[in-house]
Protein backbone atom coordinates (compact mmCIF):
# COMPACT_ATOMS: atom_id res chain seq x y z
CA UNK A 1 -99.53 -94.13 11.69
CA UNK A 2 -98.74 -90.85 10.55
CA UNK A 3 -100.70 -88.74 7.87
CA UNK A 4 -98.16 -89.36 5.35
CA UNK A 5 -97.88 -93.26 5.89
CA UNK A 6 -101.41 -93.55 5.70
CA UNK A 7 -100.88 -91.59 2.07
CA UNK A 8 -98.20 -93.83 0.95
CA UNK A 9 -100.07 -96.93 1.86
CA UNK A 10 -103.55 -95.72 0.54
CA UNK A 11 -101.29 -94.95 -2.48
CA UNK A 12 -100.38 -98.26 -2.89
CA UNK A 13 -104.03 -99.73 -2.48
CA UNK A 14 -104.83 -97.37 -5.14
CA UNK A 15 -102.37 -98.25 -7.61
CA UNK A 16 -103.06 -102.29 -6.44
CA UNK A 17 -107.12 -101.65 -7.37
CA UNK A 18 -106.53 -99.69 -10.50
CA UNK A 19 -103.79 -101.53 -11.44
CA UNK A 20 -101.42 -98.60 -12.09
CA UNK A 21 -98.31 -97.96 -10.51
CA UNK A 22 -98.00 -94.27 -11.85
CA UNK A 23 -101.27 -93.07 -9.39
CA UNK A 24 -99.92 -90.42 -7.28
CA UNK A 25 -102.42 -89.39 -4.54
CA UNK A 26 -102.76 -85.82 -3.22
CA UNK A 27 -105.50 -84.29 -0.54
CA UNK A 28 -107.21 -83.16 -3.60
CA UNK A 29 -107.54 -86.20 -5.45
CA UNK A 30 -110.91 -86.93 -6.25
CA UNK A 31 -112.62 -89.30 -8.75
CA UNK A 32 -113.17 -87.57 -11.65
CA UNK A 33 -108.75 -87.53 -11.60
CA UNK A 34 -108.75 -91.28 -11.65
CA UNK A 35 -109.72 -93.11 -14.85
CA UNK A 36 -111.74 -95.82 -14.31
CA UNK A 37 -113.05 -94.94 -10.94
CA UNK A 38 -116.40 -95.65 -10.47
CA UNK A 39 -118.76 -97.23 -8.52
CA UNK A 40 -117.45 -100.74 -8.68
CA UNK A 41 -114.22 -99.89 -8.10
CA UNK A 42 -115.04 -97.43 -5.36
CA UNK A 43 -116.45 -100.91 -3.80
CA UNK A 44 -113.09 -102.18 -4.15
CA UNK A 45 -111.29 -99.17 -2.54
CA UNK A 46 -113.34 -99.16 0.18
CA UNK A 47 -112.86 -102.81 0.93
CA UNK A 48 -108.73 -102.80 0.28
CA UNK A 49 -108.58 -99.90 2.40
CA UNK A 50 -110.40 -101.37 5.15
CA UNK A 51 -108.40 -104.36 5.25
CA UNK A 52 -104.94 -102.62 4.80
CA UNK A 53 -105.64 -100.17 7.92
CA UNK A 54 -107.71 -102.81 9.99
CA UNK A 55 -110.92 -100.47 10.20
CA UNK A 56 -114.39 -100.42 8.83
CA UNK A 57 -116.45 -97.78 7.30
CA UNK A 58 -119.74 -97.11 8.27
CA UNK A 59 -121.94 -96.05 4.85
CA UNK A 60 -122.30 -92.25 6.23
CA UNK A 61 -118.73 -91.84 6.64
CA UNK A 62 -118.13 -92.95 3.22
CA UNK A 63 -121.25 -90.44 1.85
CA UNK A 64 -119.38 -87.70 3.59
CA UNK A 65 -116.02 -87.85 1.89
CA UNK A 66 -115.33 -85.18 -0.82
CA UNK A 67 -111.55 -86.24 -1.82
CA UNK A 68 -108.54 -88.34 -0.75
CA UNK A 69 -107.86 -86.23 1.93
CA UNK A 70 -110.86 -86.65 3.60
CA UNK A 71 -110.68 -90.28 3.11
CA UNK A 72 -107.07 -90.12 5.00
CA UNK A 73 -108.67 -88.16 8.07
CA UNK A 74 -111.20 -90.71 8.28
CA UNK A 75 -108.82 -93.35 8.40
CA UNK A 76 -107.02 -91.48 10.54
CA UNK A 77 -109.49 -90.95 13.43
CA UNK A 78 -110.81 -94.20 12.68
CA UNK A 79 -106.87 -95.69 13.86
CA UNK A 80 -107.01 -93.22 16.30
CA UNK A 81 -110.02 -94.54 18.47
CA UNK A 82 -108.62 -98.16 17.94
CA UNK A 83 -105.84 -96.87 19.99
């Protein structure tokens, strides 16, 4: 999967968890951009995501993230040593 497929389909888990279709995801995206992100539904991210790319996140891997972007090279090396 390339970088930007794994944006467009982390795009749609967002907008399928916060229940908005306008969310529009960029390598800077963090948090504080998306209302109602918090720790409940960073849960729920976490969980969608893992299921819609077939991977799991260990918990210091998910402390490390800063943004989106990070999140997408995560799931990107994650796919990567599946291969």
């Amino acid at each position: 999967m390339t970088e930007a497929q794994i944006y467009d389909a982390l795009t749609e888990v967002f907008q399928d968890v916060f229940d908005d279709d306008d969310i529009r995801l960029t390598s800077g995206t963090t948090a504080a951009d998306v209302p109602g992100w918090d720790s409940q539904a960073h849960v729920n991210l976490v969980v969608a995501a893992e299921m819609r790319f077939g991977v799991r996140f260990r918990t210091a891997e998910l402390e490390s993230l800063h943004n989106v972007g990070d999140f997408v090279q995560l799931i990107a090396s994650k796919q990567q040593g599946a291969r």
